[in-house]
C-alpha atoms as a PDB file:
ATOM      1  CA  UNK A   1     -15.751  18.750 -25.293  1.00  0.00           C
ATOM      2  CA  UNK A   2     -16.409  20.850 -22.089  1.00  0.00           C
ATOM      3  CA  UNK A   3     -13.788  22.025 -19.925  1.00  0.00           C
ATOM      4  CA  UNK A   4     -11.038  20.497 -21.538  1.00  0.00           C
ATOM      5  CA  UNK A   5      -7.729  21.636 -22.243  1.00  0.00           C
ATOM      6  CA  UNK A   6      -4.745  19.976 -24.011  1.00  0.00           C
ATOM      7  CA  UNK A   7      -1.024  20.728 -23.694  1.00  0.00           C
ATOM      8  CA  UNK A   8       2.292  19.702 -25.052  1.00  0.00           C
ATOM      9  CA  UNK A   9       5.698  18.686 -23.182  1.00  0.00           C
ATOM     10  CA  UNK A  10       8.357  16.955 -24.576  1.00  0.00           C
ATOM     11  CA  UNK A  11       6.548  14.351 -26.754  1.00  0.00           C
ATOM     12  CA  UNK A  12       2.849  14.200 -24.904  1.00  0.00           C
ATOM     13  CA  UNK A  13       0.015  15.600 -25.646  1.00  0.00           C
ATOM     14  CA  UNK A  14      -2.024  15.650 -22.320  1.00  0.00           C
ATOM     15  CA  UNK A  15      -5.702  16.257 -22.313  1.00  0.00           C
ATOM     16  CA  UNK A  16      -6.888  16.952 -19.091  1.00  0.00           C
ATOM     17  CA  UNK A  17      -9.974  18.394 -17.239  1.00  0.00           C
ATOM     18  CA  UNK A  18      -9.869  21.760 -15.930  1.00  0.00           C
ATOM     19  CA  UNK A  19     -10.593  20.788 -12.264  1.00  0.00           C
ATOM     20  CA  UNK A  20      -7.226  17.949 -12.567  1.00  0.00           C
ATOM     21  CA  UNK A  21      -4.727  20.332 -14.389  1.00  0.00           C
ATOM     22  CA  UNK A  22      -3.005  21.090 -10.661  1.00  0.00           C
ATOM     23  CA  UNK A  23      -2.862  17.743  -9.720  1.00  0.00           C
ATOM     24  CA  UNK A  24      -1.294  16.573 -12.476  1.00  0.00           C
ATOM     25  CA  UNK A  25       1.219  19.134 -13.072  1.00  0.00           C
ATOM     26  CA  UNK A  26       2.471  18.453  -9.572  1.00  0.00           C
ATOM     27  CA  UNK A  27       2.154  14.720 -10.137  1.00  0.00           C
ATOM     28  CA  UNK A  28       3.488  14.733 -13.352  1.00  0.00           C
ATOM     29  CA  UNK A  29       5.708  17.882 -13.659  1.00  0.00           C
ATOM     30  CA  UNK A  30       6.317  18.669 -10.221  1.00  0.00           C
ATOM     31  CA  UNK A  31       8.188  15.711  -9.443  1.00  0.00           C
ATOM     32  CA  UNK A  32      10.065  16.407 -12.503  1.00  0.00           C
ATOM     33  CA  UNK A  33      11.011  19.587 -11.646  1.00  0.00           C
ATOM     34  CA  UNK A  34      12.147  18.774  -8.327  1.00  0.00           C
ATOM     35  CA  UNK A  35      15.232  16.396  -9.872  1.00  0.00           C
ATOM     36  CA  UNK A  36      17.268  17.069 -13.104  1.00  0.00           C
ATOM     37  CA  UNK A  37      18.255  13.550 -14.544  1.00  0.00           C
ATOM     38  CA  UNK A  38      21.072  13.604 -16.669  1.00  0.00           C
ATOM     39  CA  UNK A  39      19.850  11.827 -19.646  1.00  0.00           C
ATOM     40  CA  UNK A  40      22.470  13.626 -21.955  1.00  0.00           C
ATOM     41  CA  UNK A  41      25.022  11.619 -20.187  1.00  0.00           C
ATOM     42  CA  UNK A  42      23.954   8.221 -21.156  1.00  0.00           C
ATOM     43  CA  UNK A  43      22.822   9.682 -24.618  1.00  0.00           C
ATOM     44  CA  UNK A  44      19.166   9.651 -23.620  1.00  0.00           C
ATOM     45  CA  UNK A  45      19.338   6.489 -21.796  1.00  0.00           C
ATOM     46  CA  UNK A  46      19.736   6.356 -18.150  1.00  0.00           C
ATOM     47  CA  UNK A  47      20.586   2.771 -16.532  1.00  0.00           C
ATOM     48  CA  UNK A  48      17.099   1.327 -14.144  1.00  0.00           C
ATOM     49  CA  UNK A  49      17.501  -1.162 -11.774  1.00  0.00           C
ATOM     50  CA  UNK A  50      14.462  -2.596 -10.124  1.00  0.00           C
ATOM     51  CA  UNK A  51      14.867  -4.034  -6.598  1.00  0.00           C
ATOM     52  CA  UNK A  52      12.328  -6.194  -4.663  1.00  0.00           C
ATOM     53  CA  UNK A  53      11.366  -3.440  -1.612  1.00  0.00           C
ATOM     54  CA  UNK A  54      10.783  -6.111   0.598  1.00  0.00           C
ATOM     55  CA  UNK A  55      13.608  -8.474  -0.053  1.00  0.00           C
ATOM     56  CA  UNK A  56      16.314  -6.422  -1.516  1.00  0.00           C
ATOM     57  CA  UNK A  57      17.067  -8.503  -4.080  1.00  0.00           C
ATOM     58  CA  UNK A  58      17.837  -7.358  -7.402  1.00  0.00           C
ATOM     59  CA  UNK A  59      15.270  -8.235 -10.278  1.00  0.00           C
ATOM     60  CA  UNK A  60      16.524  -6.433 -13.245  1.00  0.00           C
ATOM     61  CA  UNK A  61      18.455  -3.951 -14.835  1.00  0.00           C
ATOM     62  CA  UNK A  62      16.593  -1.794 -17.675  1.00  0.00           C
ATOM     63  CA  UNK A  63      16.845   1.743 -19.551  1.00  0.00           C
ATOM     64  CA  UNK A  64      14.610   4.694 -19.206  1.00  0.00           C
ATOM     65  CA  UNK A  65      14.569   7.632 -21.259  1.00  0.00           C
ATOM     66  CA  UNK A  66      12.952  10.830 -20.573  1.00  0.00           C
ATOM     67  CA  UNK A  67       9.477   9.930 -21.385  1.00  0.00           C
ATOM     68  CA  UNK A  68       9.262   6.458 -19.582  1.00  0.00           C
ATOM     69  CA  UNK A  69      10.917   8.204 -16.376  1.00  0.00           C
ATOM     70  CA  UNK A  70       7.705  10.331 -16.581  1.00  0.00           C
ATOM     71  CA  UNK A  71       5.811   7.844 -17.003  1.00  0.00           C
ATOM     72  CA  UNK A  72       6.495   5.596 -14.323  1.00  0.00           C
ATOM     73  CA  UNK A  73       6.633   8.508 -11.752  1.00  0.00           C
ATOM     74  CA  UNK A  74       3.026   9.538 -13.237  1.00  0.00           C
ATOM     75  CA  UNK A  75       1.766   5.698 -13.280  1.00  0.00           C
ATOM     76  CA  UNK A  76       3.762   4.547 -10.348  1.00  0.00           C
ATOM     77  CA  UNK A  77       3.802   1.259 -12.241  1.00  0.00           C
ATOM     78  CA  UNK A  78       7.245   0.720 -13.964  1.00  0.00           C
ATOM     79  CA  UNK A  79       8.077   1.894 -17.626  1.00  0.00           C
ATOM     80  CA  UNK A  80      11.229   1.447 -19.599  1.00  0.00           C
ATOM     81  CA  UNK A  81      12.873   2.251 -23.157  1.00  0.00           C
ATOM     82  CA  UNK A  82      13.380  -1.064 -25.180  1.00  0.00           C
ATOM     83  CA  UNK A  83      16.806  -0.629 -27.169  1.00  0.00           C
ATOM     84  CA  UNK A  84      15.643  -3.255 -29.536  1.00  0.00           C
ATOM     85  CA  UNK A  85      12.303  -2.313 -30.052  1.00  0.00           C
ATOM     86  CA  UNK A  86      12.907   1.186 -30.162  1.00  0.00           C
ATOM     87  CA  UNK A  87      10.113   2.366 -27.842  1.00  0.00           C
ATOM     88  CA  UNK A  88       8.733   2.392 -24.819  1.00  0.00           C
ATOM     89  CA  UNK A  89       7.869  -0.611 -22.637  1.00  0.00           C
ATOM     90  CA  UNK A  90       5.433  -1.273 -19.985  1.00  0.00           C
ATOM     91  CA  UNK A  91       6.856  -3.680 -18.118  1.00  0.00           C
ATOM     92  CA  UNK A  92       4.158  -6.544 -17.710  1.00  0.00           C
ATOM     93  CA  UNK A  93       2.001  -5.544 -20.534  1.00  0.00           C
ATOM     94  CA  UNK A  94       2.009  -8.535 -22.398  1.00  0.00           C
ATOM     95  CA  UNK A  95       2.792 -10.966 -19.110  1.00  0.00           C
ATOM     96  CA  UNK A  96       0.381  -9.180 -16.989  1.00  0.00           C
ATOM     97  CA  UNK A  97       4.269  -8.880 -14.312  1.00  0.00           C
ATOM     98  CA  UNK A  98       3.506  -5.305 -14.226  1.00  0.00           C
ATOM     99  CA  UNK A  99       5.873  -3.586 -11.604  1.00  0.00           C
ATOM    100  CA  UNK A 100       4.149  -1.587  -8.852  1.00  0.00           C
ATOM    101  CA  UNK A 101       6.485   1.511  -7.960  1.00  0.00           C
ATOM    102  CA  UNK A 102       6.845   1.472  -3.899  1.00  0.00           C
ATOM    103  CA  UNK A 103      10.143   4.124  -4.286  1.00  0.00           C
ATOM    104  CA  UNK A 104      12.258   5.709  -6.530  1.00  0.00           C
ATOM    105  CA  UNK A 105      15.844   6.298  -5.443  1.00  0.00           C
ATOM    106  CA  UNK A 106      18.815   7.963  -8.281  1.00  0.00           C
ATOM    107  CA  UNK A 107      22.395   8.027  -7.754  1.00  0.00           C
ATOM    108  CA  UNK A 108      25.233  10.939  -6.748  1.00  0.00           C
ATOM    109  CA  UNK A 109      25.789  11.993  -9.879  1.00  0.00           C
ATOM    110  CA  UNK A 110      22.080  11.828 -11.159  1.00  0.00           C
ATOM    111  CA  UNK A 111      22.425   9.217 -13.979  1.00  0.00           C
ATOM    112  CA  UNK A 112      21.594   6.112 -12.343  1.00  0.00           C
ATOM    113  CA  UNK A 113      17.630   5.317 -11.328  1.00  0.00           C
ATOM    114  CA  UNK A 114      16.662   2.403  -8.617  1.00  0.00           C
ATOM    115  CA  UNK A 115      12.929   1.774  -8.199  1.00  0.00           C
ATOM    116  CA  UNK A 116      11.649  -0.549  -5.642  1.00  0.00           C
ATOM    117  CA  UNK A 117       9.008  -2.412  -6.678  1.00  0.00           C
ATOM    118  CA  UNK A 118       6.461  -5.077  -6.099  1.00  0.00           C
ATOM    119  CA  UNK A 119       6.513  -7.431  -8.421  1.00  0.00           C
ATOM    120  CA  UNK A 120       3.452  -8.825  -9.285  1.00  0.00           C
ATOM    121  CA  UNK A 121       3.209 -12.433 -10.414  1.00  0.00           C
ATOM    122  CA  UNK A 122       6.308 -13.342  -9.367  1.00  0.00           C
ATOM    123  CA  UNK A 123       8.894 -12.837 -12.102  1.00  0.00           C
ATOM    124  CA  UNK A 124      10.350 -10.410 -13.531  1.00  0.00           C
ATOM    125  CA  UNK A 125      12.272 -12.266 -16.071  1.00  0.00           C
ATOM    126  CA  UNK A 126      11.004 -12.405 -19.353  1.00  0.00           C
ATOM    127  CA  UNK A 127      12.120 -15.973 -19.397  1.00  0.00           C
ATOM    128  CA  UNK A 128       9.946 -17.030 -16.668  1.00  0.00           C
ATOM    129  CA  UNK A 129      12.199 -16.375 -13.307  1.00  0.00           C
ATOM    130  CA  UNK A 130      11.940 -13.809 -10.219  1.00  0.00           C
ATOM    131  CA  UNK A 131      15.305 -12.331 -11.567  1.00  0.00           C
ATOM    132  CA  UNK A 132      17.091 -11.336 -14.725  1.00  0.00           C
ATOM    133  CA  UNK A 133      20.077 -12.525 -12.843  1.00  0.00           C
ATOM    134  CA  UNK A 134      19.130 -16.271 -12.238  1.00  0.00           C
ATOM    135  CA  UNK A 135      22.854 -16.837 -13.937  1.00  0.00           C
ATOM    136  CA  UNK A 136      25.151 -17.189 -11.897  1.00  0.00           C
ATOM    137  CA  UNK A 137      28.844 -17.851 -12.203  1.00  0.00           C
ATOM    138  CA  UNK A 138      30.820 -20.507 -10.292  1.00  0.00           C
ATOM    139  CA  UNK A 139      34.420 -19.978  -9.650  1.00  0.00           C
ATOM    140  CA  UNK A 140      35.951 -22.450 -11.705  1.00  0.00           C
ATOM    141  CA  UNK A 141      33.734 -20.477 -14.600  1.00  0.00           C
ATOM    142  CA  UNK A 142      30.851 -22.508 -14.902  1.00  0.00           C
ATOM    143  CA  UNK A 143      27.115 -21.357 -15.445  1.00  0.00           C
ATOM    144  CA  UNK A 144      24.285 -23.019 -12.572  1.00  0.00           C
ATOM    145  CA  UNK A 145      20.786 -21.903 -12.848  1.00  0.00           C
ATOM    146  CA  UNK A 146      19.569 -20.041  -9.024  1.00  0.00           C
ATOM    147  CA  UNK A 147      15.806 -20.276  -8.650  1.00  0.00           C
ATOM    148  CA  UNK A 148      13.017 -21.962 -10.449  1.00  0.00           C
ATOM    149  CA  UNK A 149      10.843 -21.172 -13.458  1.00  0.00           C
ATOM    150  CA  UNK A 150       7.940 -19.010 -12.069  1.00  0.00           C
ATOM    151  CA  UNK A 151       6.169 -19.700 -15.633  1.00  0.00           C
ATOM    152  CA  UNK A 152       7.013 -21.055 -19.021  1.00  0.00           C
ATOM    153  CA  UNK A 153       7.682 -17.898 -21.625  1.00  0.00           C
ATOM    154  CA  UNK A 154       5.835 -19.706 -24.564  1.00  0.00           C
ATOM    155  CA  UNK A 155       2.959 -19.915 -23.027  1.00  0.00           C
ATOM    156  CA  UNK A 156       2.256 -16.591 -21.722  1.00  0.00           C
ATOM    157  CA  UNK A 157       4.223 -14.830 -24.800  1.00  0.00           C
ATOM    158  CA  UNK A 158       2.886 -17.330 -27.855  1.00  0.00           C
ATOM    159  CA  UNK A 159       5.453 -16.683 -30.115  1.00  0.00           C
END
């Protein structure tokens, strides 16, 4: 195979040419090393919340573990733990919503991650709207529905 060389951390394997290996250990591991998450705290799961960085507004709240923290900081496209599925998901992968990284931003205490993202397509939502939060609560209790349908979820999911 030429000058490759492979390497384990955590649960990659990353096979890499010789003349990359810097780059992506301070891409990669570098970042890393700069900031200590504390993903013992949430039991391996650290709370993400994604936040349009040119409107502000709040699109979603997610988990990462370990491994899709390093992946989004190596993709700079957003990656999260689904607690259903049991693995990791790249947001957009099926929609084609994939969520470009602009920042990353983590709390005081180091358990808390906000990325600021573009949102491409429109909607984060897997049910078709910008937001996760399109629910909102009136005071006497009721439910109202803020924003529009950006697409329909059975067509683009075809369950």
């Amino acid at each position: 195979m030429g000058n490759f060389i492979s390497f384990s951390y955590e649960y990659f394997t990353f096979f890499v040419i010789l003349k990359t290996f810097d780059v992506l250990v301070k891409k990669v591991l570098g970042h890393y090393d700069m900031i200590k998450l504390d993903f013992k705290k949430g039991g391996g799961l650290l709370p993400a919340i994604a936040q349009d960085h040119k409107t502000g507004k709040i699109l979603m709240l997610a988990y990462m573990n370990e491994d899709s923290w390093l992946l989004t900081l190596k993709t700079r496209e957003a990656h999260y733990w689904s607690r259903s599925r049991k693995e990791i998901w790249h947001k957009g992968e099926t929609s084609g919503n994939i969520q470009i990284v602009k920042e990353v931003f983590v709390d005081c205490d180091y358990d808390t991650i906000l990325i600021k993202i573009e949102q491409v397509g429109g909607a984060a939502c897997h049910l078709g709207y910008e937001s996760c939060f399109h629910n909102k609560i009136e005071r006497n209790g009721e439910k109202s529905i803020v924003g529009e349908k950006i697409f329909n979820p059975d067509e683009v999911y075809k369950k």
